[in-house]
N, C-alpha and C. Protein backbone atom coordinates (compact mmCIF):
# COMPACT_ATOMS: atom_id res chain seq x y z
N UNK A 1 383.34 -71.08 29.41
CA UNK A 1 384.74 -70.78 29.19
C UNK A 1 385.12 -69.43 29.78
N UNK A 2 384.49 -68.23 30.03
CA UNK A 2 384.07 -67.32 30.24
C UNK A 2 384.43 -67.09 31.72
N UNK A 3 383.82 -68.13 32.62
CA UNK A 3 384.26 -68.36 34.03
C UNK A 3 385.22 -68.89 33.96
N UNK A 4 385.64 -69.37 33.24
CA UNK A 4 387.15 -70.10 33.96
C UNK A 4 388.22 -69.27 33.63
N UNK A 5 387.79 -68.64 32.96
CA UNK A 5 389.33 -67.24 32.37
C UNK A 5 389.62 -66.22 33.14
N UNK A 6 387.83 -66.21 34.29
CA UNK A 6 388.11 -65.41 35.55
C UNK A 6 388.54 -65.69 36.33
N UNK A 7 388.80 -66.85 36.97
CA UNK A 7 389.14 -67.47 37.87
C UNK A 7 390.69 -67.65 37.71
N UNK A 8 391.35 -67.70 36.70
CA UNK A 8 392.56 -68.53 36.24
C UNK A 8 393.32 -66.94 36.88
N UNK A 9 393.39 -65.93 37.34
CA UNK A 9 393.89 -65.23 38.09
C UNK A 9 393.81 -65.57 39.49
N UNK A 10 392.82 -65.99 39.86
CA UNK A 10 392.79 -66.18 41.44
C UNK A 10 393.08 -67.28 41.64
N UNK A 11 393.16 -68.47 40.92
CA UNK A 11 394.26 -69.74 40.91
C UNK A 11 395.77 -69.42 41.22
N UNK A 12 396.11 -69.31 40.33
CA UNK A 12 397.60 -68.35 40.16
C UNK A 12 397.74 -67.99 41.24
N UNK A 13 397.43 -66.75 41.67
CA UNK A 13 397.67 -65.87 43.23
C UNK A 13 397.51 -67.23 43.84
N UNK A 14 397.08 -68.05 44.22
CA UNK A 14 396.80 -69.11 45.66
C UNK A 14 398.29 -69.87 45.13
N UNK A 15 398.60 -70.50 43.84
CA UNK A 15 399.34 -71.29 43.88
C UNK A 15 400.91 -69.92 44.20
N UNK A 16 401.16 -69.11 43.91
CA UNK A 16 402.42 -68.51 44.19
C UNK A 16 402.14 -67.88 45.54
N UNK A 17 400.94 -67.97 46.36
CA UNK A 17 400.97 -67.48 47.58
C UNK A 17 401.20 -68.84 48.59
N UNK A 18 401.10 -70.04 47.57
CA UNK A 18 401.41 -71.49 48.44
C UNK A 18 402.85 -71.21 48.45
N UNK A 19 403.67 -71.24 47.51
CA UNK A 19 404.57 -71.53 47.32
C UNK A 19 405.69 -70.60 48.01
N UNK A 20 405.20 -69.53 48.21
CA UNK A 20 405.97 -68.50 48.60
C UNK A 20 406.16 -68.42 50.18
N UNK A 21 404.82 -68.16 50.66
CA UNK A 21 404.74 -68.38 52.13
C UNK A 21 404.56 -69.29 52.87
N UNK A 22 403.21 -70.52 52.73
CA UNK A 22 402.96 -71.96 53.54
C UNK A 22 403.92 -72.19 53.10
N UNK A 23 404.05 -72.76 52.48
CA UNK A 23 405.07 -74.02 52.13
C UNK A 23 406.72 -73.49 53.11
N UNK A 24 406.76 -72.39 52.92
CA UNK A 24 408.20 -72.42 53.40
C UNK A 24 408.01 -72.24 55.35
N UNK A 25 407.17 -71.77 55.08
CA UNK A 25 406.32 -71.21 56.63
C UNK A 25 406.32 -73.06 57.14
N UNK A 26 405.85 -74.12 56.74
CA UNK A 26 405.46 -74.93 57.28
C UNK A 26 406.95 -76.11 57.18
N UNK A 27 407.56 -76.06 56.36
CA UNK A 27 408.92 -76.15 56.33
C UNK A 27 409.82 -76.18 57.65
N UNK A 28 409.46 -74.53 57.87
CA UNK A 28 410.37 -73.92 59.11
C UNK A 28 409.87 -74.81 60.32
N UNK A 29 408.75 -74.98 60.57
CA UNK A 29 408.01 -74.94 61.53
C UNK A 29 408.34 -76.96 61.89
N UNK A 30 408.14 -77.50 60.81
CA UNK A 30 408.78 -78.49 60.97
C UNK A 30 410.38 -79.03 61.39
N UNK A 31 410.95 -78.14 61.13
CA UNK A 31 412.41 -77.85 61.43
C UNK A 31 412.40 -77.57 62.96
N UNK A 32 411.81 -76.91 63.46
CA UNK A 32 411.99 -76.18 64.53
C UNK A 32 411.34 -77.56 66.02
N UNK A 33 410.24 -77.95 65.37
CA UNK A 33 409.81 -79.27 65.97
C UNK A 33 410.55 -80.41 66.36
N UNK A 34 411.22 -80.73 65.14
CA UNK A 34 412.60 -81.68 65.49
C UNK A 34 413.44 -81.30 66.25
N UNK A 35 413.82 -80.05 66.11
CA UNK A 35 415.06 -79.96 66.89
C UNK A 35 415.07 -79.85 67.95
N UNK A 36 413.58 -79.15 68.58
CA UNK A 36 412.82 -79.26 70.20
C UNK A 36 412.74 -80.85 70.80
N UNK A 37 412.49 -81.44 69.36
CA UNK A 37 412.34 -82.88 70.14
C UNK A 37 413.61 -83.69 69.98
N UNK A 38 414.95 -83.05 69.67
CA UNK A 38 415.94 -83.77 69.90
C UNK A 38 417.10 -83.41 71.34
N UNK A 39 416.45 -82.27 72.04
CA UNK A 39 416.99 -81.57 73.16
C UNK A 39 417.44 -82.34 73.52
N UNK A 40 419.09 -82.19 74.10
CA UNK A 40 419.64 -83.09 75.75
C UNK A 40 420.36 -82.48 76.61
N UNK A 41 420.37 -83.09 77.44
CA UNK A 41 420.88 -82.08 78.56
C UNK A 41 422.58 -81.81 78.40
N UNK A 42 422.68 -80.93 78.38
CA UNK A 42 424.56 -80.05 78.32
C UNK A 42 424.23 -79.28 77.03
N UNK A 43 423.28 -79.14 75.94
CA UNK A 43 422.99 -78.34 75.22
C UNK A 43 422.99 -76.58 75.28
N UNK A 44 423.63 -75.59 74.28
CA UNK A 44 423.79 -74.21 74.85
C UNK A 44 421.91 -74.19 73.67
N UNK A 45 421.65 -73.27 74.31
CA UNK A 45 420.46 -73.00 74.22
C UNK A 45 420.07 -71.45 73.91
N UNK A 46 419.47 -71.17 73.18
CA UNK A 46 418.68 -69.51 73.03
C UNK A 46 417.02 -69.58 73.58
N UNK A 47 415.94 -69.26 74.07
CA UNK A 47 415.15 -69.12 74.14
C UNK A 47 414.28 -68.12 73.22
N UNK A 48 413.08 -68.03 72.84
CA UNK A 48 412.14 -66.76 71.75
C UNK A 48 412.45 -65.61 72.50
N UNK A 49 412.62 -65.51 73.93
CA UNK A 49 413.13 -64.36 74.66
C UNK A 49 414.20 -63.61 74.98
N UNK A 50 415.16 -64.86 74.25
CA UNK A 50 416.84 -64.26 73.88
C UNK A 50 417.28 -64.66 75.42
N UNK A 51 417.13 -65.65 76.18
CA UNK A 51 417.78 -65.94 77.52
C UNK A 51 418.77 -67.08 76.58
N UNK A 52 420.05 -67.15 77.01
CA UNK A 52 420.92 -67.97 76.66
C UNK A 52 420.92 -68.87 77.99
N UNK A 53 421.17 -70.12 78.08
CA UNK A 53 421.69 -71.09 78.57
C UNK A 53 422.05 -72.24 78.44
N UNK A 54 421.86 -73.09 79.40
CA UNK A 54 422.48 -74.48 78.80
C UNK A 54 421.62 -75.21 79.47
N UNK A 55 420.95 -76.51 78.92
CA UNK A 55 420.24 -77.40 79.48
C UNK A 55 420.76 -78.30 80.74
N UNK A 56 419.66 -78.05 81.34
CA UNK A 56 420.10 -78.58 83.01
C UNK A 56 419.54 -80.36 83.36
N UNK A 57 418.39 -79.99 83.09
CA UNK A 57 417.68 -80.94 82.64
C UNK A 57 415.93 -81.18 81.98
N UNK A 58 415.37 -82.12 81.46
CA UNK A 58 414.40 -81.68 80.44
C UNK A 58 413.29 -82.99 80.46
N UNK A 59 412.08 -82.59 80.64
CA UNK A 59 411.28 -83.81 80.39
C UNK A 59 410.81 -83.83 79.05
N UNK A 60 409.36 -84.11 78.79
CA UNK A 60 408.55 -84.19 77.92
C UNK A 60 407.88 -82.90 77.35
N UNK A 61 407.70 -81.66 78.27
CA UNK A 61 407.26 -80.43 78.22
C UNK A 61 407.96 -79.36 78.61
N UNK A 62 408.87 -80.18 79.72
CA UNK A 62 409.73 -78.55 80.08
C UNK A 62 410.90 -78.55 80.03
N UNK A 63 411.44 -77.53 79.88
CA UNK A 63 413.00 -77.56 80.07
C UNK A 63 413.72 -76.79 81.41
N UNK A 64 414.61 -77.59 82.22
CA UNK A 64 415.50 -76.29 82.95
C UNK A 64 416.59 -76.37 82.26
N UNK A 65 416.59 -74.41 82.15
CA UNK A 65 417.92 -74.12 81.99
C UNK A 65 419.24 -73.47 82.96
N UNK A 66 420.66 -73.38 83.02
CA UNK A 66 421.11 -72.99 83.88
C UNK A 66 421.71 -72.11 83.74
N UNK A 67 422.03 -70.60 84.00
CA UNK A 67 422.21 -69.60 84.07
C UNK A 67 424.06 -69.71 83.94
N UNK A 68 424.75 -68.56 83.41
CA UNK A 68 426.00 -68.50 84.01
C UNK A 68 426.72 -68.36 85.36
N UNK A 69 425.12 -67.45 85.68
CA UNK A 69 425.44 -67.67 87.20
C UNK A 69 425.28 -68.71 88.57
N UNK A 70 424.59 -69.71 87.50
CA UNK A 70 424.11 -70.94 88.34
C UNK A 70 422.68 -70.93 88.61
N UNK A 71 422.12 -70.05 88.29
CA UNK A 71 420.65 -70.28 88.45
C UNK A 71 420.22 -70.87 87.75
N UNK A 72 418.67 -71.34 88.38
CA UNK A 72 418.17 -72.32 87.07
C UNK A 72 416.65 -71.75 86.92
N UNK A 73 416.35 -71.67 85.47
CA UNK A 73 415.35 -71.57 85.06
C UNK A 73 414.18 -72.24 84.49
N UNK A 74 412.97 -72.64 84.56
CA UNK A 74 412.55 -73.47 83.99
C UNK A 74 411.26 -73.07 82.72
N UNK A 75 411.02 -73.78 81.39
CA UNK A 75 410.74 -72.98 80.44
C UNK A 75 410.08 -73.86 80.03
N UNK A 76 409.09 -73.75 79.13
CA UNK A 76 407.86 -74.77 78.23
C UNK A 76 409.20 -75.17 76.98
N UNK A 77 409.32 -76.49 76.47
CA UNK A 77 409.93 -77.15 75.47
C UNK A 77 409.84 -75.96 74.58
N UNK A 78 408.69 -75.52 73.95
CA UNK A 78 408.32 -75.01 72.59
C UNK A 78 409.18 -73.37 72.52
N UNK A 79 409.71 -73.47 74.48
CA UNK A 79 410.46 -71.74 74.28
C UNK A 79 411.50 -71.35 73.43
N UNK A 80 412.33 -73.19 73.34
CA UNK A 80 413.87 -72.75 72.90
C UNK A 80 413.36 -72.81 71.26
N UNK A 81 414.27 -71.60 70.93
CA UNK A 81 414.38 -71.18 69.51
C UNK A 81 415.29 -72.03 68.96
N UNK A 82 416.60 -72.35 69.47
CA UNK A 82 417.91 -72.19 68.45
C UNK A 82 418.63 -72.97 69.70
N UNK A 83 419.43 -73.83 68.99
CA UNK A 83 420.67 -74.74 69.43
C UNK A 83 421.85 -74.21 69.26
N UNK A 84 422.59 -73.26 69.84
CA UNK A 84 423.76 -73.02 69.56
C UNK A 84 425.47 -73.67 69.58
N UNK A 85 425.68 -73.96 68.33
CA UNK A 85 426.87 -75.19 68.60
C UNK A 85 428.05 -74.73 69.17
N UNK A 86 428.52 -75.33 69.42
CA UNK A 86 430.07 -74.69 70.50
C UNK A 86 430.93 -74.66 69.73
């Protein structure tokens, strides 16, 4: 009984360190997956690097994006952060 009254602290800590960080951590991360895999092209776009554009066009892994100035860039799927709605 002795051992388990020690332990019942370091239970605790794991379950409010689940709850607090994985869980929401893996949440996000699932969020962020979908929305990579719902990309289409005419989409305004943010990249993890803060490049804004708009989808040019997009396969399975990459994306081009197109500049305001007309350039085009091309980027790994997993770059774009954020869908920005118009």
């Amino acid at each position: 009984m002795e051992q388990l009254a020690t332990f019942i602290p370091l239970i605790a800590m794991f379950v409010i360190f689940y709850f607090l960080l994985i869980r929401p951590q893996q949440k996000r991360q699932k969020q962020v997956r979908l929305m990579q895999s719902e990309l289409k092209k005419g989409d305004a776009v943010v990249t993890i690097g803060g490049f804004h554009g708009v989808i040019h066009a997009l396969d399975e892994s990459t994306v081009v994006l197109q500049a305001g100035d007309g350039s085009k860039l091309t980027y790994d799927r997993s770059a774009i952060r954020d869908v920005k709605s118009v």
